[in-house]
N, C-alpha and C. Protein backbone atom coordinates (compact mmCIF):
# COMPACT_ATOMS: atom_id res chain seq x y z
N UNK A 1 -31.10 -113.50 -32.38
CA UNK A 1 -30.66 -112.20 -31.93
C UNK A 1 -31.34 -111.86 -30.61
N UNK A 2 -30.59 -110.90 -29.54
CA UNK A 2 -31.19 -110.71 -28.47
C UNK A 2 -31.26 -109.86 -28.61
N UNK A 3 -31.93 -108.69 -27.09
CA UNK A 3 -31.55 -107.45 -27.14
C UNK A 3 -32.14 -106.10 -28.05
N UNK A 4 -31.32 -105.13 -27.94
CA UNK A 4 -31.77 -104.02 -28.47
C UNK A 4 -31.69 -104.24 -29.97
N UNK A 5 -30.56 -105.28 -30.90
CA UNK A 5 -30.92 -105.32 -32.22
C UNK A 5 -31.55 -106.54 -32.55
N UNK A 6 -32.23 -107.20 -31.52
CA UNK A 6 -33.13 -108.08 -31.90
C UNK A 6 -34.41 -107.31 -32.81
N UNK A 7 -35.04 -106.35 -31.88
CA UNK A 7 -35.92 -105.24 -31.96
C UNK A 7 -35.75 -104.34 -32.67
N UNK A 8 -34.63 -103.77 -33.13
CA UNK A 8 -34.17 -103.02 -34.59
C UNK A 8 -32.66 -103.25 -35.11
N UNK A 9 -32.81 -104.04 -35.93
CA UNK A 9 -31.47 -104.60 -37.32
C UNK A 9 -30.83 -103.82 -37.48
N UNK A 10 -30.95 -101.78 -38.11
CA UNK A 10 -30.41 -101.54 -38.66
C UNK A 10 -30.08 -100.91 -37.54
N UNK A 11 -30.20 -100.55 -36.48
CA UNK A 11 -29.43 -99.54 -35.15
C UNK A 11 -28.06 -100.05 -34.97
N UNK A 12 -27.02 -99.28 -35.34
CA UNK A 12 -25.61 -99.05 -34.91
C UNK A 12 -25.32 -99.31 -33.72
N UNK A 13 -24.70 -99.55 -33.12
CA UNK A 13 -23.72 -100.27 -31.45
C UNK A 13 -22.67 -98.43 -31.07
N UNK A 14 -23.06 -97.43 -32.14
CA UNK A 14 -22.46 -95.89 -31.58
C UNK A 14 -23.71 -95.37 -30.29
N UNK A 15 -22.52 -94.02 -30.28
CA UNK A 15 -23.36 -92.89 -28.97
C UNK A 15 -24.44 -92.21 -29.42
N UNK A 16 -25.80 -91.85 -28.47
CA UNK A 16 -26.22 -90.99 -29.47
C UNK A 16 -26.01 -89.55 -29.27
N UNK A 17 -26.69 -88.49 -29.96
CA UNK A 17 -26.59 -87.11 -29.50
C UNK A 17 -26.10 -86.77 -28.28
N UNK A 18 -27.14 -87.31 -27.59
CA UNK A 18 -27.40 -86.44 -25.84
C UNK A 18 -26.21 -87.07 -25.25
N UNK A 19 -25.98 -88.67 -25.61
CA UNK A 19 -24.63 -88.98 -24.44
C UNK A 19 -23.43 -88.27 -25.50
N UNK A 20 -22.99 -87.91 -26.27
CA UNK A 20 -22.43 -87.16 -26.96
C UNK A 20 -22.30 -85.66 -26.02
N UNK A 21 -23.34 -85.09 -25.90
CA UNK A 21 -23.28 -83.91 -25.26
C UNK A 21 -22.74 -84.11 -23.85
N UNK A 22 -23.78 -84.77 -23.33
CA UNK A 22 -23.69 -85.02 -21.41
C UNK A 22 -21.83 -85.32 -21.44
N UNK A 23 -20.96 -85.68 -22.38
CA UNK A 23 -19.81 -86.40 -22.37
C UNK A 23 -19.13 -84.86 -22.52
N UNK A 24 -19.40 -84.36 -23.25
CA UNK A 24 -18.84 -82.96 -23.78
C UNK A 24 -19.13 -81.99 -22.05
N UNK A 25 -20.02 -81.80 -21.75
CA UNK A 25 -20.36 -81.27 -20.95
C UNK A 25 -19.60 -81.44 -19.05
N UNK A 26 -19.14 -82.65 -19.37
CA UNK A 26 -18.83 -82.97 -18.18
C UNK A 26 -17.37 -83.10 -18.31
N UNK A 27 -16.29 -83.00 -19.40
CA UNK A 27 -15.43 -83.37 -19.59
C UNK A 27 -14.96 -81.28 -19.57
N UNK A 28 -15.97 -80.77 -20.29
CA UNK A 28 -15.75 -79.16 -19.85
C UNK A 28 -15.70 -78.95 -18.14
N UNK A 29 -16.51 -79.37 -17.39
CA UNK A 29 -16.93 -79.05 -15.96
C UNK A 29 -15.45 -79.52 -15.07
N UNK A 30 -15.09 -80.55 -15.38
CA UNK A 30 -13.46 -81.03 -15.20
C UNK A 30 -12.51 -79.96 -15.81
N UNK A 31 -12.80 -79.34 -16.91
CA UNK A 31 -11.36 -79.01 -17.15
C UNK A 31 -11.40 -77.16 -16.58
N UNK A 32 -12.85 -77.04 -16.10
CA UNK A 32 -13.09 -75.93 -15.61
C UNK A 32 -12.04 -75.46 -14.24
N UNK A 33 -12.76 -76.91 -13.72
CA UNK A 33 -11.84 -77.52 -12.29
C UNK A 33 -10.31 -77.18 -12.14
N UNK A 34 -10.32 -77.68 -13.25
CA UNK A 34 -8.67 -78.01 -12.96
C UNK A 34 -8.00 -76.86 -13.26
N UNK A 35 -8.42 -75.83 -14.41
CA UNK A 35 -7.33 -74.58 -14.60
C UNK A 35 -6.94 -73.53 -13.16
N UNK A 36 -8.11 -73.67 -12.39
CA UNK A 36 -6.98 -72.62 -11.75
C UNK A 36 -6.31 -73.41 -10.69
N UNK A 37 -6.61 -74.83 -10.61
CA UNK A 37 -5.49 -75.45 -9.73
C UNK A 37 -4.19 -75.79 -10.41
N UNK A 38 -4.02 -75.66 -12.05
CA UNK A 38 -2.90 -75.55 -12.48
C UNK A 38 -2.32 -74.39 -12.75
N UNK A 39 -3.49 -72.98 -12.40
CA UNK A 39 -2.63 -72.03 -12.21
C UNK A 39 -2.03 -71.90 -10.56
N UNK A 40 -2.58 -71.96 -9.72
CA UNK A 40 -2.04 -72.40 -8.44
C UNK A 40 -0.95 -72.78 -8.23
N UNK A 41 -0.64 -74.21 -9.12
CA UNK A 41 0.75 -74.72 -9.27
C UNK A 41 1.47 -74.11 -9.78
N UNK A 42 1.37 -73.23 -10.52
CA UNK A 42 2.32 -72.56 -11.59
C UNK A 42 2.82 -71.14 -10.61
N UNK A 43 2.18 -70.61 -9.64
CA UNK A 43 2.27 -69.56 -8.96
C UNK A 43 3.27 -70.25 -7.71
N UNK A 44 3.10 -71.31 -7.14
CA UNK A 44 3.63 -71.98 -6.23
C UNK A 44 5.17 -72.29 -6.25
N UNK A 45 5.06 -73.01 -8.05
CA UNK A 45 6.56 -72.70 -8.21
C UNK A 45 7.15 -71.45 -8.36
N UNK A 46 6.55 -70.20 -8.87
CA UNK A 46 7.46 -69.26 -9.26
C UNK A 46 7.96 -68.81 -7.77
N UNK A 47 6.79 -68.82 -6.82
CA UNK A 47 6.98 -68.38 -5.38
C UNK A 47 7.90 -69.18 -4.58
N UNK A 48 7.92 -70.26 -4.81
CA UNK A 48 9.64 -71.36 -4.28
C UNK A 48 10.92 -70.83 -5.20
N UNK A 49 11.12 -70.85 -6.66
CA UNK A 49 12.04 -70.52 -7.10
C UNK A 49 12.67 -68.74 -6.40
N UNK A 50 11.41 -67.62 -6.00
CA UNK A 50 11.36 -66.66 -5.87
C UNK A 50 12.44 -66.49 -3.85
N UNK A 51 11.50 -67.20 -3.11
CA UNK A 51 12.74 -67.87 -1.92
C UNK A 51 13.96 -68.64 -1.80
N UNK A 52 14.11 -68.92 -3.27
CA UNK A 52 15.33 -69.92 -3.14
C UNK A 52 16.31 -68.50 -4.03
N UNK A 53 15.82 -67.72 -4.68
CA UNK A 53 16.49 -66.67 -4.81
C UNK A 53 17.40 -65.26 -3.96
N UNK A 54 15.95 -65.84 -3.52
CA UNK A 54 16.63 -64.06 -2.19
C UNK A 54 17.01 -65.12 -1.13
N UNK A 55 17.26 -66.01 -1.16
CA UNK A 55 17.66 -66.94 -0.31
C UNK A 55 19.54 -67.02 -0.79
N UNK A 56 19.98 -66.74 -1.43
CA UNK A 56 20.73 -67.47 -2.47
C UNK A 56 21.41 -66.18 -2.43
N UNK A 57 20.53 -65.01 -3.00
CA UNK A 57 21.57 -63.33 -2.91
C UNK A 57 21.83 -62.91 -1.33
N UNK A 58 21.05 -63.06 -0.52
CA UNK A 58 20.98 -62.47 0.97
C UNK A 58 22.33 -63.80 1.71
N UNK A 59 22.16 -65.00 1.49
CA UNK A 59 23.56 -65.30 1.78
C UNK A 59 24.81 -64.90 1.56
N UNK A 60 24.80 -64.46 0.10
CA UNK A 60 25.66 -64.20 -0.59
C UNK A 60 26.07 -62.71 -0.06
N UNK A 61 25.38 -62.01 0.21
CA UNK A 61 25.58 -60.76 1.01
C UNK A 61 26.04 -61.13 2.42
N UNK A 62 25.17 -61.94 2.58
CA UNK A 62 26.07 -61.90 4.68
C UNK A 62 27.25 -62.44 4.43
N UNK A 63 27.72 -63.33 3.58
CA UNK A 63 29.15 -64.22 3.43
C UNK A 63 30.22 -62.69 3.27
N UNK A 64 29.40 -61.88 2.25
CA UNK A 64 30.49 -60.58 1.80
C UNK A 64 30.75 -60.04 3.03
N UNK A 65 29.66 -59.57 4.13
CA UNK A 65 30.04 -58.71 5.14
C UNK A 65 30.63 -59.44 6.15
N UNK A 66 30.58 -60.74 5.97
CA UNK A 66 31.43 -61.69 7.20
C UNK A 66 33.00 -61.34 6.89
N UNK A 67 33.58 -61.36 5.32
CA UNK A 67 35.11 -61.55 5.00
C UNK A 67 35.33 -60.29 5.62
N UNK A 68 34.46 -59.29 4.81
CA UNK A 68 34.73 -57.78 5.44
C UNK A 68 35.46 -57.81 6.76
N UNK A 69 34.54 -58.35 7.78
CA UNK A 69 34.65 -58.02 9.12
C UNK A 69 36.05 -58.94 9.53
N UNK A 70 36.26 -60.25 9.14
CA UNK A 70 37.49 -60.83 9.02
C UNK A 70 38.85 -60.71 8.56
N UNK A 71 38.49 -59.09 8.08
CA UNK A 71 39.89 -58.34 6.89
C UNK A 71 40.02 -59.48 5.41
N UNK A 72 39.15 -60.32 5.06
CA UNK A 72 39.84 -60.56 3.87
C UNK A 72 39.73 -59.71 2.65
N UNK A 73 38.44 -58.56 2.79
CA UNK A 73 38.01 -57.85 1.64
C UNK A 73 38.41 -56.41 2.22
N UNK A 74 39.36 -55.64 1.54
CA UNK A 74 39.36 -53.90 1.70
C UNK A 74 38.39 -53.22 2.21
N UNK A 75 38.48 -52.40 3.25
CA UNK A 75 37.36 -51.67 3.81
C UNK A 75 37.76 -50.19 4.08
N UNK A 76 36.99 -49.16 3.62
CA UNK A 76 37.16 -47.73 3.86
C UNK A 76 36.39 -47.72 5.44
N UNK A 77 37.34 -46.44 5.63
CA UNK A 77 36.32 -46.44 7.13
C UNK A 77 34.98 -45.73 6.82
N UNK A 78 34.55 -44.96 6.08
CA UNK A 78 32.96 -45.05 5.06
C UNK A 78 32.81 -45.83 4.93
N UNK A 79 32.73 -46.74 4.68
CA UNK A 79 31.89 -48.14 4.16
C UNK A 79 31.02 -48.73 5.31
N UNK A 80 30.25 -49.17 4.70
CA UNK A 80 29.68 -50.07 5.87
C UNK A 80 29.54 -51.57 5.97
N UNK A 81 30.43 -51.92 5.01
CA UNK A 81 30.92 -53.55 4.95
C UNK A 81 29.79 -54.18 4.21
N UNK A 82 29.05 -53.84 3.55
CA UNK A 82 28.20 -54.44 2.58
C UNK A 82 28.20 -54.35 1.24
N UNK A 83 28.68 -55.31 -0.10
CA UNK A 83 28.78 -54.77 -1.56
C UNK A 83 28.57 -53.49 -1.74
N UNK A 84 29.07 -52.94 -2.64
CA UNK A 84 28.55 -51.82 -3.07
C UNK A 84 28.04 -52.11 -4.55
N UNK A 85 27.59 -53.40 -5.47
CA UNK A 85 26.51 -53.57 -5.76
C UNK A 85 26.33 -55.61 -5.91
N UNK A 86 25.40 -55.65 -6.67
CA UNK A 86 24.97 -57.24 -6.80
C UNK A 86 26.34 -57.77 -7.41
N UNK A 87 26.11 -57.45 -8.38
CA UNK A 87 27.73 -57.79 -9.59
C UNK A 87 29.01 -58.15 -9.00
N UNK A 88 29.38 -57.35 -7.59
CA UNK A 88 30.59 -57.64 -7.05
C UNK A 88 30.14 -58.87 -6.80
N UNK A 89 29.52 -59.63 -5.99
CA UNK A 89 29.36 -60.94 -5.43
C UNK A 89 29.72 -61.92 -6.59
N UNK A 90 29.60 -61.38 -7.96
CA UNK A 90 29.75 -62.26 -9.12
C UNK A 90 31.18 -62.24 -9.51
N UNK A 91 31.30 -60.88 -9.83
CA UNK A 91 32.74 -60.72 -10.47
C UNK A 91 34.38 -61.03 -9.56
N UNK A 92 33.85 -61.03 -8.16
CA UNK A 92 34.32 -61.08 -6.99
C UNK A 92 35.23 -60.18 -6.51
N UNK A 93 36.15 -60.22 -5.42
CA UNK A 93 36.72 -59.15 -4.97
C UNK A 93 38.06 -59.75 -4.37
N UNK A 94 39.50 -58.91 -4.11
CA UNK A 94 40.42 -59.67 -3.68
C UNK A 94 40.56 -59.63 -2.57
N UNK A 95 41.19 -61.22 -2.26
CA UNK A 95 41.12 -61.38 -0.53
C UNK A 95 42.70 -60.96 -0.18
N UNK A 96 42.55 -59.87 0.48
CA UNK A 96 43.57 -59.19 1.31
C UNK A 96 44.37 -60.19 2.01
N UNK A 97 43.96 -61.21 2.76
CA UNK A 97 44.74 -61.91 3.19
C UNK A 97 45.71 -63.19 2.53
N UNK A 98 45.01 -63.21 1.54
CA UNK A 98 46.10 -64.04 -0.07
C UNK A 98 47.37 -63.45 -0.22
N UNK A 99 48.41 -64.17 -0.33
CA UNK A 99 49.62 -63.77 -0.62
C UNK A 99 49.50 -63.77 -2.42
N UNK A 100 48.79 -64.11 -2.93
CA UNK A 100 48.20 -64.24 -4.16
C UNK A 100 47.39 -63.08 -4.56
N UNK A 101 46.98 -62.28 -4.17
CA UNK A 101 45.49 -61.85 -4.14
C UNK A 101 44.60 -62.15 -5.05
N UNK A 102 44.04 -63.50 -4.13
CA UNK A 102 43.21 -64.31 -5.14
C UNK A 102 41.90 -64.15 -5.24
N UNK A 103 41.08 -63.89 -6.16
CA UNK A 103 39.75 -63.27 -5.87
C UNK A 103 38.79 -64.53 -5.26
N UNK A 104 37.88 -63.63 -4.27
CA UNK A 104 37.04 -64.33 -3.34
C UNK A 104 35.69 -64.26 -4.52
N UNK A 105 34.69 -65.56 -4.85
CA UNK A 105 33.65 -65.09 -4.88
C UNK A 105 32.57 -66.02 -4.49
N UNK A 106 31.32 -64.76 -4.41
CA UNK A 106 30.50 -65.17 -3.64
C UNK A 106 28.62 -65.55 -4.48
N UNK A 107 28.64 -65.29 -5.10
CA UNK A 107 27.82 -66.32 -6.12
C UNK A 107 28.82 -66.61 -7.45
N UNK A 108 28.01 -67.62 -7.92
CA UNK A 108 28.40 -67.75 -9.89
C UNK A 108 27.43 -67.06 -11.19
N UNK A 109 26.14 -66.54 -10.26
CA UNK A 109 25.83 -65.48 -10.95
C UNK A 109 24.81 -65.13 -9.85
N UNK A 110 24.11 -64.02 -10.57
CA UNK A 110 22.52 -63.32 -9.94
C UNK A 110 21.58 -64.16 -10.37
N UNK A 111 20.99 -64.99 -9.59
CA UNK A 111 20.04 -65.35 -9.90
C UNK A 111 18.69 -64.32 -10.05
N UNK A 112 18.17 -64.64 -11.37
CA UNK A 112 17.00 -63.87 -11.83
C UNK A 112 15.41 -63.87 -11.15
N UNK A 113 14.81 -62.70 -11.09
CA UNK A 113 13.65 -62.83 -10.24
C UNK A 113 12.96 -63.64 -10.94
N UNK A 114 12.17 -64.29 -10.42
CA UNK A 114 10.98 -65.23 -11.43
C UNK A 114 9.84 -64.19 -11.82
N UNK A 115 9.29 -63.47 -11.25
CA UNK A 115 8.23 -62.07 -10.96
C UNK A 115 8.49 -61.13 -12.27
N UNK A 116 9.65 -60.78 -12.71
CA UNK A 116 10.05 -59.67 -13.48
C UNK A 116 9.96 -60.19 -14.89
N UNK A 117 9.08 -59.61 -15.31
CA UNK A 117 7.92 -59.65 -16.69
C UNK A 117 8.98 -59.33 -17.87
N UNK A 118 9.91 -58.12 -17.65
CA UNK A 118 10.57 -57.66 -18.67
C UNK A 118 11.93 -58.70 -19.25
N UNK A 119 11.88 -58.84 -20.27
CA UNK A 119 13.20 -59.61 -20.90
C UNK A 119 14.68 -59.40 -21.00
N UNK A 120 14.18 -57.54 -20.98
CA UNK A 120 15.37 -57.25 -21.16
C UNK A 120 16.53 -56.62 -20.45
N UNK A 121 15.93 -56.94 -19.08
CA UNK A 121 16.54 -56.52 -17.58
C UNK A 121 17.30 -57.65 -17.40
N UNK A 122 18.69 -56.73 -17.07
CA UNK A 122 19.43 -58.19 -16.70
C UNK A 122 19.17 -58.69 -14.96
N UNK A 123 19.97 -59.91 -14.59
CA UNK A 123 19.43 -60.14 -13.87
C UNK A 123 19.22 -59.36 -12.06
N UNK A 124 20.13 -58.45 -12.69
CA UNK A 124 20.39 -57.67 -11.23
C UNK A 124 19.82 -56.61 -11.02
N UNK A 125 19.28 -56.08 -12.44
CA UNK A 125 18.19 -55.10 -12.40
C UNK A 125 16.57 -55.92 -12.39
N UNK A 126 16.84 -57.26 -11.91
CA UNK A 126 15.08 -57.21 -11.83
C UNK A 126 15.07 -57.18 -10.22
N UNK A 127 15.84 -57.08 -9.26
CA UNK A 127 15.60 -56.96 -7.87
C UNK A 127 15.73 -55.20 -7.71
N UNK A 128 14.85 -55.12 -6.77
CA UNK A 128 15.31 -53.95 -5.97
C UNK A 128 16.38 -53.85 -4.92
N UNK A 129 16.62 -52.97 -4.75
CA UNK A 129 18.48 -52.98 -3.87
C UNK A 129 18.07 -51.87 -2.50
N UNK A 130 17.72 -52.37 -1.13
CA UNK A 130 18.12 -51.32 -0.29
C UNK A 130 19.33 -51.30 0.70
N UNK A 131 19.95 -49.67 0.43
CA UNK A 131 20.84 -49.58 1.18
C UNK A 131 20.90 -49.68 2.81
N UNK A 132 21.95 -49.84 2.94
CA UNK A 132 22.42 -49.54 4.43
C UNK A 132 21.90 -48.91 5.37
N UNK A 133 21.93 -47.95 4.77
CA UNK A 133 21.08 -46.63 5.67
C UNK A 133 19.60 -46.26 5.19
N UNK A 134 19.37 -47.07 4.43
CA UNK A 134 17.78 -47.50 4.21
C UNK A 134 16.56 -47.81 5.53
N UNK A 135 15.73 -46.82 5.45
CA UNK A 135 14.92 -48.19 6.20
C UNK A 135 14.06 -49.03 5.92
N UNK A 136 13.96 -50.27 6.37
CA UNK A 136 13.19 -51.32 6.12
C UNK A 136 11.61 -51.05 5.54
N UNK A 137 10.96 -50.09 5.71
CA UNK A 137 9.26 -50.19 5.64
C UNK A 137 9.53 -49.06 4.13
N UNK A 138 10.67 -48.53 3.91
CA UNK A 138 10.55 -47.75 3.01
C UNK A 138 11.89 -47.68 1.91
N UNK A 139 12.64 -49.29 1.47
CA UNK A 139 13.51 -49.66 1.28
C UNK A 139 13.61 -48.49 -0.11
N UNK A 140 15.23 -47.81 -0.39
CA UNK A 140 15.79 -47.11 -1.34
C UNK A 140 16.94 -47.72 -1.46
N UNK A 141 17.58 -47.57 -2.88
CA UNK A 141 19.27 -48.20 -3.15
C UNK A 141 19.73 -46.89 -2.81
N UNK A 142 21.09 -47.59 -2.14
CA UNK A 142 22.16 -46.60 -1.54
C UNK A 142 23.66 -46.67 -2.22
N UNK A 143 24.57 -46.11 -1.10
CA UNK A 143 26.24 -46.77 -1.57
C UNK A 143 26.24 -48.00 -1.32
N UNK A 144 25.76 -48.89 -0.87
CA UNK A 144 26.09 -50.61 -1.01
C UNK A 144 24.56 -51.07 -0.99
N UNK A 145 24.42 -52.48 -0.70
CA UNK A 145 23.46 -53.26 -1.29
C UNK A 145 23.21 -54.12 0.30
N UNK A 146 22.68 -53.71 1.11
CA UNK A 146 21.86 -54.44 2.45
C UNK A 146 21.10 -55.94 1.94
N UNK A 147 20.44 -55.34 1.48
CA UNK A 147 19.33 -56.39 1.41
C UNK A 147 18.54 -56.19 -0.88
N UNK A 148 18.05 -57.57 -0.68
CA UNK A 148 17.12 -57.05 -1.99
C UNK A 148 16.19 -57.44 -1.51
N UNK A 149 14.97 -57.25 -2.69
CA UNK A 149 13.69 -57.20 -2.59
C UNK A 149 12.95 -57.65 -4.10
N UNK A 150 11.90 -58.15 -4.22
CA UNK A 150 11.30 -58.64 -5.77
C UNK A 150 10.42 -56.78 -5.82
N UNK A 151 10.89 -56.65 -7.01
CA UNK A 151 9.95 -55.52 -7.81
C UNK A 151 9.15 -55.96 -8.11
N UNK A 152 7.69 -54.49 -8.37
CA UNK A 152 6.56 -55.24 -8.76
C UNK A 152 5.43 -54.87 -7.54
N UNK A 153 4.57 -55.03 -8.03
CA UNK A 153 3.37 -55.60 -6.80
C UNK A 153 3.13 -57.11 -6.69
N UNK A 154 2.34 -57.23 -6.37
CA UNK A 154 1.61 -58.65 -5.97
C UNK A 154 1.81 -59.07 -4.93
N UNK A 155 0.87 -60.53 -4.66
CA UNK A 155 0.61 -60.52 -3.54
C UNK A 155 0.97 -62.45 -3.18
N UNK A 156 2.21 -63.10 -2.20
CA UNK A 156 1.63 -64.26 -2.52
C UNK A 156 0.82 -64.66 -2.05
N UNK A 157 0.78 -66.66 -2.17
CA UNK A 157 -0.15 -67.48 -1.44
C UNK A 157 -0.62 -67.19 -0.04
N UNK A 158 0.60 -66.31 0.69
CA UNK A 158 0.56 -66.77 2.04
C UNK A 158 0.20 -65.18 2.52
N UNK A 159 -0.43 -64.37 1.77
CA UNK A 159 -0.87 -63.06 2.08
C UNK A 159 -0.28 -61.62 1.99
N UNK A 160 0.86 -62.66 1.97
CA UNK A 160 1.99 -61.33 2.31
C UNK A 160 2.66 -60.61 1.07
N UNK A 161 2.88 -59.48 0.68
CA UNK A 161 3.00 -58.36 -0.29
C UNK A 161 4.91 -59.32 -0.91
N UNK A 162 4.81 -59.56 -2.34
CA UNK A 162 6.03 -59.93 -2.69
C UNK A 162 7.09 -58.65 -2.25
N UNK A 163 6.83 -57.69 -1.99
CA UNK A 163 8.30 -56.52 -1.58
C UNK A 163 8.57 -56.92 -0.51
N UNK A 164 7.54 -57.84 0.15
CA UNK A 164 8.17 -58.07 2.27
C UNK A 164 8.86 -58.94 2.25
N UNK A 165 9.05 -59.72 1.21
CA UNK A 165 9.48 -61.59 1.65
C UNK A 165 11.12 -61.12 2.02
């Protein structure tokens, strides 16, 4: 026999206590590490899904006020050529210039805020809506739908207040 059970027979080939601990201890210090870089990630996506949203409705709004201006969608001379709410872009609207009047539309649904905590808001009530005659630093819903905005506070990665994006 060589070695450490040359010198004692009955000693086991296991860990003892302390590398037991030091193992425990360092395997905590890692996973310390890592939670808020997997909360990081988890904020990163909601904040991409959150631009690919208002990315997605704010097209969907300029496409509406483009037909407008092209006569394919009805216009009062009140109006100011922007939905008068989210839902139309879904349910769609008829194009005046169809000998059909075949409805135009401009999403396949509202995409939902990622931000909005509540379940039971549908998806067009988790954005905020400012009108037309809104102004920008102090956005209110009006007779149509300008622009949206994420409800809520917070703040993202990049400093800036989620109501500005």
């Amino acid at each position: 026999m060589t070695g450490d059970r040359a010198r004692h027979p009955n000693a086991s080939g296991g860990f003892t206590l302390i590398e037991l601990l030091i193992t425990v201890v360092i395997v905590s210090i890692l996973a310390l590490t890592a939670l808020p870089l997997a909360e990081l990630a988890v904020q990163r996506g909601r904040e991409a899904e959150l631009r690919s949203a208002l990315r997605q409705i704010r097209e969907a709004i300029d496409a509406y006020r483009k037909e407008v201006d092209e006569g394919r969608i009805a216009r009062k001379a009140v109006d100011t050529g922007y939905p008068p709410t989210l839902e139309v872009l879904v349910t769609g609207v008829e194009d005046e210039k169809s000998p059909t009047r075949q409805k135009i539309y401009f999403l396949r649904r509202i995409p939902r805020n990622p931000l909005a905590d509540d379940p039971h808001l549908s998806n067009a009530d988790t954005w905020g809506k400012r009108g037309y005659a809104s102004p920008a630093d102090d956005p209110k819903p009006g007779d149509d739908v300008y622009d949206v905005y994420p409800v809520g506070g917070g703040i993202g990665l990049n400093g800036i207040p989620y109501r500005d994006w």
